[in-house]
PDB file of N, CA and C in Angstrom:
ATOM      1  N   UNK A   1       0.839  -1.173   0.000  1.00  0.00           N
ATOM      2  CA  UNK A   1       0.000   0.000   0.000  1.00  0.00           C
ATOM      3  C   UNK A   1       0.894   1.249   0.000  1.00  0.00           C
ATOM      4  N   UNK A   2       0.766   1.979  -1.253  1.00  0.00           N
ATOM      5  CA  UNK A   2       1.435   3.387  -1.189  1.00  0.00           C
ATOM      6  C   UNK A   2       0.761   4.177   0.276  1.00  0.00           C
ATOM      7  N   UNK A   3       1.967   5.171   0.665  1.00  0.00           N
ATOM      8  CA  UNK A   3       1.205   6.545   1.485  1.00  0.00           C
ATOM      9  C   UNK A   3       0.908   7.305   0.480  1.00  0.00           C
ATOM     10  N   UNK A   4      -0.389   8.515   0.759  1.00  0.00           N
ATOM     11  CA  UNK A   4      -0.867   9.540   0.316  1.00  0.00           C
ATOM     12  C   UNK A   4       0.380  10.314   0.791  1.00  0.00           C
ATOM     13  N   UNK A   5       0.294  10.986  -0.386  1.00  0.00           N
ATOM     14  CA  UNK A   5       1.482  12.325  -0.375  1.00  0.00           C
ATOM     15  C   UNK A   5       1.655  12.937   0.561  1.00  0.00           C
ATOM     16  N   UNK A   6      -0.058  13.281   1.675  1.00  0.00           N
ATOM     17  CA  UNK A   6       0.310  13.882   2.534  1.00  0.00           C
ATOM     18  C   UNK A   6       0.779  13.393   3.720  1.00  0.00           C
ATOM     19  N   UNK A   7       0.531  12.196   4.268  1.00  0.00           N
ATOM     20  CA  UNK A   7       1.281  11.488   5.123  1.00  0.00           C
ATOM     21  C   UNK A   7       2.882  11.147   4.973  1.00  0.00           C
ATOM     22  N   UNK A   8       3.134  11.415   3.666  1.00  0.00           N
ATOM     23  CA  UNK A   8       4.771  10.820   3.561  1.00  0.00           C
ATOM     24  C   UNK A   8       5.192  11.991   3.586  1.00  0.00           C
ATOM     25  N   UNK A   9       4.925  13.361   3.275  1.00  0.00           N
ATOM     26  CA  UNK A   9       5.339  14.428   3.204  1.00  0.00           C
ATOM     27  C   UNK A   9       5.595  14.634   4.630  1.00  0.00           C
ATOM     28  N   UNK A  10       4.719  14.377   5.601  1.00  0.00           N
ATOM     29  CA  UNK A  10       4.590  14.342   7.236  1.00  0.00           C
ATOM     30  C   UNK A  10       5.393  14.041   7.651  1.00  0.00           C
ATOM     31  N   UNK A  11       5.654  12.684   7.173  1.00  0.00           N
ATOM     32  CA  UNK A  11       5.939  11.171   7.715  1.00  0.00           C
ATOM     33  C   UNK A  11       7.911  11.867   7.310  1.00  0.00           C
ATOM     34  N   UNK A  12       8.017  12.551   6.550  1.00  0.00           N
ATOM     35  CA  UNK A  12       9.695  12.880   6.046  1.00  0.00           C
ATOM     36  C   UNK A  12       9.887  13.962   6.445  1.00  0.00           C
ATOM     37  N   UNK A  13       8.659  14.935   7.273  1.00  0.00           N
ATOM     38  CA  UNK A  13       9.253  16.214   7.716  1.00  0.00           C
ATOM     39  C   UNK A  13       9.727  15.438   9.022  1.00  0.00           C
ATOM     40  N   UNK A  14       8.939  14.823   9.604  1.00  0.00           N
ATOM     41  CA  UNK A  14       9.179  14.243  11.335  1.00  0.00           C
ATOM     42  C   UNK A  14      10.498  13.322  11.540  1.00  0.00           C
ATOM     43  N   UNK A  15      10.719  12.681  10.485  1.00  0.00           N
ATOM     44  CA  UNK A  15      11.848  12.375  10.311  1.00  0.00           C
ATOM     45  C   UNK A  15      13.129  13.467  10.068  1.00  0.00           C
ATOM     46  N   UNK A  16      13.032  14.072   9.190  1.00  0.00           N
ATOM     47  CA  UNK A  16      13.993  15.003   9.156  1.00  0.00           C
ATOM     48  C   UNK A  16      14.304  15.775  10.219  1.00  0.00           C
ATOM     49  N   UNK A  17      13.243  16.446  11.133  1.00  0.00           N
ATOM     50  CA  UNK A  17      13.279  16.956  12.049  1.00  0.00           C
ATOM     51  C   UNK A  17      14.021  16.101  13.153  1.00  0.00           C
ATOM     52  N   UNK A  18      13.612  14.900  13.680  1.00  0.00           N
ATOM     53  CA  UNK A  18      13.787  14.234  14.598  1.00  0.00           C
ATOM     54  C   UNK A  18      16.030  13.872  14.180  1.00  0.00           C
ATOM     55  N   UNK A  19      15.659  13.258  13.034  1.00  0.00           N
ATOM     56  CA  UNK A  19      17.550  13.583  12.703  1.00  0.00           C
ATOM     57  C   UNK A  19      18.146  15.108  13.013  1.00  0.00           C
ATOM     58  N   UNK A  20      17.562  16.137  12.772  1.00  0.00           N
ATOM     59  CA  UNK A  20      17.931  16.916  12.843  1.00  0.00           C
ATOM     60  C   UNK A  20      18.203  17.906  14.749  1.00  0.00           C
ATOM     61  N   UNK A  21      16.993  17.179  15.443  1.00  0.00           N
ATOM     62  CA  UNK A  21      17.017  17.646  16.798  1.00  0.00           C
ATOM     63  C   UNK A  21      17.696  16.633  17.597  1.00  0.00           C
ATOM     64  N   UNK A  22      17.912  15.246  17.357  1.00  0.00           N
ATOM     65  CA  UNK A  22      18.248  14.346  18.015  1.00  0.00           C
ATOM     66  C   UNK A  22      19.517  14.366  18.856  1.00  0.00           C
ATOM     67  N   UNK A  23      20.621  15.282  18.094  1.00  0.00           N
ATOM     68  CA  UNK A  23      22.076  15.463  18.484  1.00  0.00           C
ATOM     69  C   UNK A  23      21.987  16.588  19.310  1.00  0.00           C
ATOM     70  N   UNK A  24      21.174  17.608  19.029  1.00  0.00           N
ATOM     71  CA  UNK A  24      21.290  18.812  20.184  1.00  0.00           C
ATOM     72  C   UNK A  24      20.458  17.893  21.348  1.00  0.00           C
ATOM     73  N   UNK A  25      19.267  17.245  21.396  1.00  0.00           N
ATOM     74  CA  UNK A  25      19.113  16.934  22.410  1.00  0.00           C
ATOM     75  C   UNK A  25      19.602  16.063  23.439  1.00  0.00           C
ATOM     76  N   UNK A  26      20.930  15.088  22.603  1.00  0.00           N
ATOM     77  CA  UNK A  26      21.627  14.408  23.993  1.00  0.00           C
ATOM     78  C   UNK A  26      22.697  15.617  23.775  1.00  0.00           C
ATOM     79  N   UNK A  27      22.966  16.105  23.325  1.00  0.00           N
ATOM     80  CA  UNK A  27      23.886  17.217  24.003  1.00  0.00           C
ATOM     81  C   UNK A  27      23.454  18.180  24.921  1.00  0.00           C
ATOM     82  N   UNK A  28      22.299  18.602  24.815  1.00  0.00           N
ATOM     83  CA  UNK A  28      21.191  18.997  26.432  1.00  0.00           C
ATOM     84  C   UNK A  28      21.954  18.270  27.272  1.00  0.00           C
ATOM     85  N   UNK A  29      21.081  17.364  27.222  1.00  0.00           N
ATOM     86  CA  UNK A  29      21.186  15.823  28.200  1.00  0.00           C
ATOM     87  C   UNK A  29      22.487  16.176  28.999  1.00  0.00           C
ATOM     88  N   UNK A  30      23.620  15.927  28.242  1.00  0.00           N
ATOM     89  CA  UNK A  30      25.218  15.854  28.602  1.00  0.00           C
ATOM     90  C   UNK A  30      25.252  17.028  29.840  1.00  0.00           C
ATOM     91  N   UNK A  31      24.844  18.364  28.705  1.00  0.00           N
ATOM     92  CA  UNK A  31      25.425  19.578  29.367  1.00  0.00           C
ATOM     93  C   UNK A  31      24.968  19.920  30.859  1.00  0.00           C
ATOM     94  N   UNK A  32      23.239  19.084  30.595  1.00  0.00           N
ATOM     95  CA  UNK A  32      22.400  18.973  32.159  1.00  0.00           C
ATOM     96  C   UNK A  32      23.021  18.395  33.188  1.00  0.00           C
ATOM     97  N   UNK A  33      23.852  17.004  32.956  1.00  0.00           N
ATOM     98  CA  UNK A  33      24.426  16.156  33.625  1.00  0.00           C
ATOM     99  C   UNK A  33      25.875  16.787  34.296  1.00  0.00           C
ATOM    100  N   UNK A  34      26.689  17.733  33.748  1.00  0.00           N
ATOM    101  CA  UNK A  34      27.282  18.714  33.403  1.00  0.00           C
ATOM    102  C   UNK A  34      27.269  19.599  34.854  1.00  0.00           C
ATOM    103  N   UNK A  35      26.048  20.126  34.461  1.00  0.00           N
ATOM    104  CA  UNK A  35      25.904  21.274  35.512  1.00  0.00           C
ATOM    105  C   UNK A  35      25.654  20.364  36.786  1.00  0.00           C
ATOM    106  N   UNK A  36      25.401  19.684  36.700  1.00  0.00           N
ATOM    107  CA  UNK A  36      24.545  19.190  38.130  1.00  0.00           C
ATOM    108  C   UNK A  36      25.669  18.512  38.948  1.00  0.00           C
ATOM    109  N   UNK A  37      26.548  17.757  37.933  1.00  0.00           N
ATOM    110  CA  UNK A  37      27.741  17.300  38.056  1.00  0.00           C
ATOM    111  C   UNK A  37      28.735  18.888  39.323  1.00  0.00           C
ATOM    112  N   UNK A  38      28.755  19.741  37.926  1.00  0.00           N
ATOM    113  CA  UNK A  38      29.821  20.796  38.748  1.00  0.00           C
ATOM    114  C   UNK A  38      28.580  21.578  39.956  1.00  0.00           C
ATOM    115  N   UNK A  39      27.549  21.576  40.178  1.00  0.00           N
ATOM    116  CA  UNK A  39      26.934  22.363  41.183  1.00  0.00           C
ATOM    117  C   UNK A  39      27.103  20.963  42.138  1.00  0.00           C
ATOM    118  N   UNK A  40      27.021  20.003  41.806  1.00  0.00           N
ATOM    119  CA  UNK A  40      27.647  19.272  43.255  1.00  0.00           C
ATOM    120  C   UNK A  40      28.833  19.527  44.114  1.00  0.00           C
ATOM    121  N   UNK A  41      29.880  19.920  43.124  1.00  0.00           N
ATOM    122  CA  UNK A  41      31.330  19.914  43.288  1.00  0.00           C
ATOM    123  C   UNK A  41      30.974  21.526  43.961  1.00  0.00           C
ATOM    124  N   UNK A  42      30.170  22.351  43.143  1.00  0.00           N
ATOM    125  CA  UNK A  42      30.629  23.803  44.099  1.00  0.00           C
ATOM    126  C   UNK A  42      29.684  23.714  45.291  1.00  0.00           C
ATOM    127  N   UNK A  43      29.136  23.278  45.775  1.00  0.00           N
ATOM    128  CA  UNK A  43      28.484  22.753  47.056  1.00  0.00           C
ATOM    129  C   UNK A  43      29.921  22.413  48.008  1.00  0.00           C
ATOM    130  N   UNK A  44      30.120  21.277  47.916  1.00  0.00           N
ATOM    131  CA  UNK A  44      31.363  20.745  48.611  1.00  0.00           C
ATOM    132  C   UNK A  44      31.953  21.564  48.560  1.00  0.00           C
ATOM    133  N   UNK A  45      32.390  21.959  48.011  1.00  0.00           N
ATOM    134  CA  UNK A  45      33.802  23.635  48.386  1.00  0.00           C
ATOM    135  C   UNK A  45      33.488  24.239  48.956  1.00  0.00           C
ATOM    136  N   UNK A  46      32.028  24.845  49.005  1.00  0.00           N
ATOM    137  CA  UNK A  46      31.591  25.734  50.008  1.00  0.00           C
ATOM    138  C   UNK A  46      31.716  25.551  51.243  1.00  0.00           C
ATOM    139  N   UNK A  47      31.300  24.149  51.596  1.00  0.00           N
ATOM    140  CA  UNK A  47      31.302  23.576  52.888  1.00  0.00           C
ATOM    141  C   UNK A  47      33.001  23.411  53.582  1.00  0.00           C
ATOM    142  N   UNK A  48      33.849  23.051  52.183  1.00  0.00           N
ATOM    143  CA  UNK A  48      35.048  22.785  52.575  1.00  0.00           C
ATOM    144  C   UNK A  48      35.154  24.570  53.126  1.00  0.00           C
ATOM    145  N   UNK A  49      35.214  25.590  52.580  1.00  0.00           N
ATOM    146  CA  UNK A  49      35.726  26.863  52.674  1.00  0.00           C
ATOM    147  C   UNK A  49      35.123  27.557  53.731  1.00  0.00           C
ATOM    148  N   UNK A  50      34.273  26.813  54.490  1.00  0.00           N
ATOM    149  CA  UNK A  50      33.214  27.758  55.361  1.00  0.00           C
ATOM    150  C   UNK A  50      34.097  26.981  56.702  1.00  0.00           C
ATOM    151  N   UNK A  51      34.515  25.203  56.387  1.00  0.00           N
ATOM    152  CA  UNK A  51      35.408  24.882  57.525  1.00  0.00           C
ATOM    153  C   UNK A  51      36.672  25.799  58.099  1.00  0.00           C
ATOM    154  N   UNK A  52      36.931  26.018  56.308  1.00  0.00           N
ATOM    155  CA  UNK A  52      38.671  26.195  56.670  1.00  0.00           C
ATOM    156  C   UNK A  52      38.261  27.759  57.445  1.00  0.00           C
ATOM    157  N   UNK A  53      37.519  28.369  56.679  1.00  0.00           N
ATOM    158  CA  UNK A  53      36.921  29.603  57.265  1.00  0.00           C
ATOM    159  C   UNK A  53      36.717  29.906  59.076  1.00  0.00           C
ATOM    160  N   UNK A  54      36.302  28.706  59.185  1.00  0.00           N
ATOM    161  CA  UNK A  54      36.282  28.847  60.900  1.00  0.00           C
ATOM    162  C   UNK A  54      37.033  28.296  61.352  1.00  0.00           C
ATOM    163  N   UNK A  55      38.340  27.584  61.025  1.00  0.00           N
ATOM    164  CA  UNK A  55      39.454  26.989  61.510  1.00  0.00           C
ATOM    165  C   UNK A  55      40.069  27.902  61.402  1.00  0.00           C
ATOM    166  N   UNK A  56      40.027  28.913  60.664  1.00  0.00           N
ATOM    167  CA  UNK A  56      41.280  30.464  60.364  1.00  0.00           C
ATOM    168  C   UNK A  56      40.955  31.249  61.641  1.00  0.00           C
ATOM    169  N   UNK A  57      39.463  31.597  62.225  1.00  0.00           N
ATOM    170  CA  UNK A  57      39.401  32.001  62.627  1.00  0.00           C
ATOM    171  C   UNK A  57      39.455  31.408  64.273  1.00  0.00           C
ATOM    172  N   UNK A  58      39.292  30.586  64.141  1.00  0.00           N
ATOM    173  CA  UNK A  58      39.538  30.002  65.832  1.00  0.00           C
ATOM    174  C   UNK A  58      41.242  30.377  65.899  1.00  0.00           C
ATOM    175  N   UNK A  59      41.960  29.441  65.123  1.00  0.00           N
ATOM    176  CA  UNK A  59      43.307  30.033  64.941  1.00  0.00           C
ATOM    177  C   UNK A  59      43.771  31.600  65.164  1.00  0.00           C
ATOM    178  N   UNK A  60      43.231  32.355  64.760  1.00  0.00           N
ATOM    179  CA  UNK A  60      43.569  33.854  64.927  1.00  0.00           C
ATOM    180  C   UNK A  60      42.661  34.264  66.299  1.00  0.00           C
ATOM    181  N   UNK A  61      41.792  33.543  66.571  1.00  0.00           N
ATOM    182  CA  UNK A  61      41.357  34.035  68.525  1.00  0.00           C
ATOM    183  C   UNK A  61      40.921  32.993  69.202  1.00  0.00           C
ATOM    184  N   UNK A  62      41.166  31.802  69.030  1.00  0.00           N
ATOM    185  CA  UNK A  62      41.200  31.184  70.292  1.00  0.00           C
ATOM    186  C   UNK A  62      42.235  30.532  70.972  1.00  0.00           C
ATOM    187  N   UNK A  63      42.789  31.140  71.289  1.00  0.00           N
ATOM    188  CA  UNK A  63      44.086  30.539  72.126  1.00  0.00           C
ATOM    189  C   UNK A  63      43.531  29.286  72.900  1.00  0.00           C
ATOM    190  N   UNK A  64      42.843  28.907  73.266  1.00  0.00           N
ATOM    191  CA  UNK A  64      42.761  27.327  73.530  1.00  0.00           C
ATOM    192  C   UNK A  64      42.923  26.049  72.211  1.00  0.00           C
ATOM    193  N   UNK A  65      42.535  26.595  70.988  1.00  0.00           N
ATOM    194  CA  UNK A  65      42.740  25.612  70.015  1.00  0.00           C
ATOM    195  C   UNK A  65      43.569  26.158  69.308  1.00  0.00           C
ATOM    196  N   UNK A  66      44.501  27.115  69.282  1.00  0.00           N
ATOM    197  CA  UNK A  66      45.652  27.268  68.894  1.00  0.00           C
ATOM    198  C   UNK A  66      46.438  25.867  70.223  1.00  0.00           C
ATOM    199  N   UNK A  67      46.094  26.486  70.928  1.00  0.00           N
ATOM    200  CA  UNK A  67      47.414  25.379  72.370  1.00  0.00           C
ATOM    201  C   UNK A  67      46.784  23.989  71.811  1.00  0.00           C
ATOM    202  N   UNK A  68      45.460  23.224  71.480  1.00  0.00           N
ATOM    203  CA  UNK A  68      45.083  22.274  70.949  1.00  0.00           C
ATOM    204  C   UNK A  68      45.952  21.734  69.779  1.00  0.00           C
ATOM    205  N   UNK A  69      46.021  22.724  68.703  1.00  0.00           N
ATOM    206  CA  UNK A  69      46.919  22.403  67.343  1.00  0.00           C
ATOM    207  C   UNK A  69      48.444  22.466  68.015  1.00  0.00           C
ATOM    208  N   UNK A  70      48.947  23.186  68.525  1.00  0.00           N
ATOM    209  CA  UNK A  70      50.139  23.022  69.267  1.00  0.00           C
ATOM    210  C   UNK A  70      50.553  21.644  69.471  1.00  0.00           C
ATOM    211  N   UNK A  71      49.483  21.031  70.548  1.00  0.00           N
ATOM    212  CA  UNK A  71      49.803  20.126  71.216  1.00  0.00           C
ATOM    213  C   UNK A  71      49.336  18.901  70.227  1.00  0.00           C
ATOM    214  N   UNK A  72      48.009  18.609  69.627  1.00  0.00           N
ATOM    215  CA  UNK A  72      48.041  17.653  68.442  1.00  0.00           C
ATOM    216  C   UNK A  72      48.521  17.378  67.690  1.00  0.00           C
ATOM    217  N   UNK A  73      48.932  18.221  66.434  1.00  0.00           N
ATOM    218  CA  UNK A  73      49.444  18.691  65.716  1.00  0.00           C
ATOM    219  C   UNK A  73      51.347  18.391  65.431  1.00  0.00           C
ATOM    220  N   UNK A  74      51.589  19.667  66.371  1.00  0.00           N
ATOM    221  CA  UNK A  74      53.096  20.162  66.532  1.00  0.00           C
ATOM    222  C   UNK A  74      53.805  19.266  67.658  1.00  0.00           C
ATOM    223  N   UNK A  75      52.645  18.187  68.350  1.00  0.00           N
ATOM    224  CA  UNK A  75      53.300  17.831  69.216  1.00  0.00           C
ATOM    225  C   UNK A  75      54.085  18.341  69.920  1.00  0.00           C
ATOM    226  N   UNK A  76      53.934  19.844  70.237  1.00  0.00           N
ATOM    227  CA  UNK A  76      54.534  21.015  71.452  1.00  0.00           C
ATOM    228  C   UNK A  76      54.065  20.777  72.716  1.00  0.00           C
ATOM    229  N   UNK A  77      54.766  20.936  73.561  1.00  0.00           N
ATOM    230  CA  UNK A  77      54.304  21.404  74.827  1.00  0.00           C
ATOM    231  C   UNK A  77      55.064  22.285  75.728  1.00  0.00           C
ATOM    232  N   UNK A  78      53.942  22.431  76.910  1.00  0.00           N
ATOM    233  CA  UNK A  78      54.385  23.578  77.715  1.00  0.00           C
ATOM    234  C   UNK A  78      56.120  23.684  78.335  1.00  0.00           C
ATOM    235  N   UNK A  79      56.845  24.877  78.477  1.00  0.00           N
ATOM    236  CA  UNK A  79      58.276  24.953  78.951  1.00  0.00           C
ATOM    237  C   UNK A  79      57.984  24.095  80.312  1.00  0.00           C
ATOM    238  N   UNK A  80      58.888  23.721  80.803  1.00  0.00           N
ATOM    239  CA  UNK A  80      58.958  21.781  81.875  1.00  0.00           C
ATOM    240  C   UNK A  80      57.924  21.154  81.741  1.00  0.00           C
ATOM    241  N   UNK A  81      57.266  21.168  80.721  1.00  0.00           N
ATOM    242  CA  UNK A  81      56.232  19.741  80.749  1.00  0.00           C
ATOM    243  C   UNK A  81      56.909  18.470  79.622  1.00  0.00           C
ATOM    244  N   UNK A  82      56.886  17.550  79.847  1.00  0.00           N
ATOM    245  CA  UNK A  82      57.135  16.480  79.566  1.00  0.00           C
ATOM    246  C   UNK A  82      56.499  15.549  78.751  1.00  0.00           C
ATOM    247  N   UNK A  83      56.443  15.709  77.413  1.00  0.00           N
ATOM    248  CA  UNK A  83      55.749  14.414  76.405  1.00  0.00           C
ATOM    249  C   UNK A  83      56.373  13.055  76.297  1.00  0.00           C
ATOM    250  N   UNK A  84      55.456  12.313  76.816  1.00  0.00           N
ATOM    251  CA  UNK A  84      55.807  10.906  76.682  1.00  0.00           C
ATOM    252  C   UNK A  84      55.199  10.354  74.971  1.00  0.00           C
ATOM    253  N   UNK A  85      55.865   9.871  74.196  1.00  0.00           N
ATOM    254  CA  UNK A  85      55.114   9.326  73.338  1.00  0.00           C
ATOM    255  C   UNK A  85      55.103   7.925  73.408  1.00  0.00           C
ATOM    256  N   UNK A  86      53.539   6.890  73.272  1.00  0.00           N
ATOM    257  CA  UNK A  86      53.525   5.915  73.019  1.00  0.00           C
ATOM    258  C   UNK A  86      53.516   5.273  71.642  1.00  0.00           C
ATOM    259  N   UNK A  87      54.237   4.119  71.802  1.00  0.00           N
ATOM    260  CA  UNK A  87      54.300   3.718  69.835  1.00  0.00           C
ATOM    261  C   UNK A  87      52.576   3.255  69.927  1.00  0.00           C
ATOM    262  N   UNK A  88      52.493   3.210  68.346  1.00  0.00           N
ATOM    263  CA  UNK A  88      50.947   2.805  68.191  1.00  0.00           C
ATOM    264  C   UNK A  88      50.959   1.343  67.933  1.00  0.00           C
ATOM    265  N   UNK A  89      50.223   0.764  68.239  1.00  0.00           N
ATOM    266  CA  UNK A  89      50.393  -1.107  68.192  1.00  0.00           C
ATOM    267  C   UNK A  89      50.077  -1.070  66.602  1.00  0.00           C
ATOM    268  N   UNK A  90      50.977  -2.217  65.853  1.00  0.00           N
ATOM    269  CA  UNK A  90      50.549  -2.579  64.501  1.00  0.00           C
ATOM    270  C   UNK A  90      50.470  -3.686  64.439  1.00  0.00           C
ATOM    271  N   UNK A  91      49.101  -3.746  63.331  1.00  0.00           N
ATOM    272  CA  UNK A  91      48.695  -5.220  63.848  1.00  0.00           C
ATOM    273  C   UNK A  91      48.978  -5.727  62.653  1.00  0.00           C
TER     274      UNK A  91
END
């Protein structure tokens, strides 16, 4: 059974069209995946930068976790105080 002219005429615009939109639309797709991808990543930084942000600032005024990082950290301690270090068991 032939198509009527006007169905194949249809039938080859929707096609043409559909070849023709098919590549921009997984490239949408991609670019969507894309963003969502990097707005994850700038999320996490934020959070990372809002830490370091209040670690700068405890550092610059709290002299108790400055003496904390001292002593964790730098493994410093006070003039005549005495660090014992224990080895760590390996198993």
């Amino acid at each position: 059974m032939i198509l009527p002219k006007r169905l194949f005429k249809k039938f080859t615009i929707a096609i043409v069209l559909f070849i023709i939109y098919l590549p921009g639309f997984v490239k949408i797709q991609k670019l969507n995946h894309y963003k969502k991808e990097l707005e994850r990543k700038i999320k996490l930084l934020k959070e990372e930068n809002k830490q370091l942000s209040e670690e700068i600032y405890k550092l610059q005024h709290d002299p108790l976790y400055i003496e904390k990082v001292a002593r964790e950290e730098l493994k410093l301690g006070k003039e005549g105080e005495i660090i014992y270090k224990v080895p760590s068991e390996k198993k």
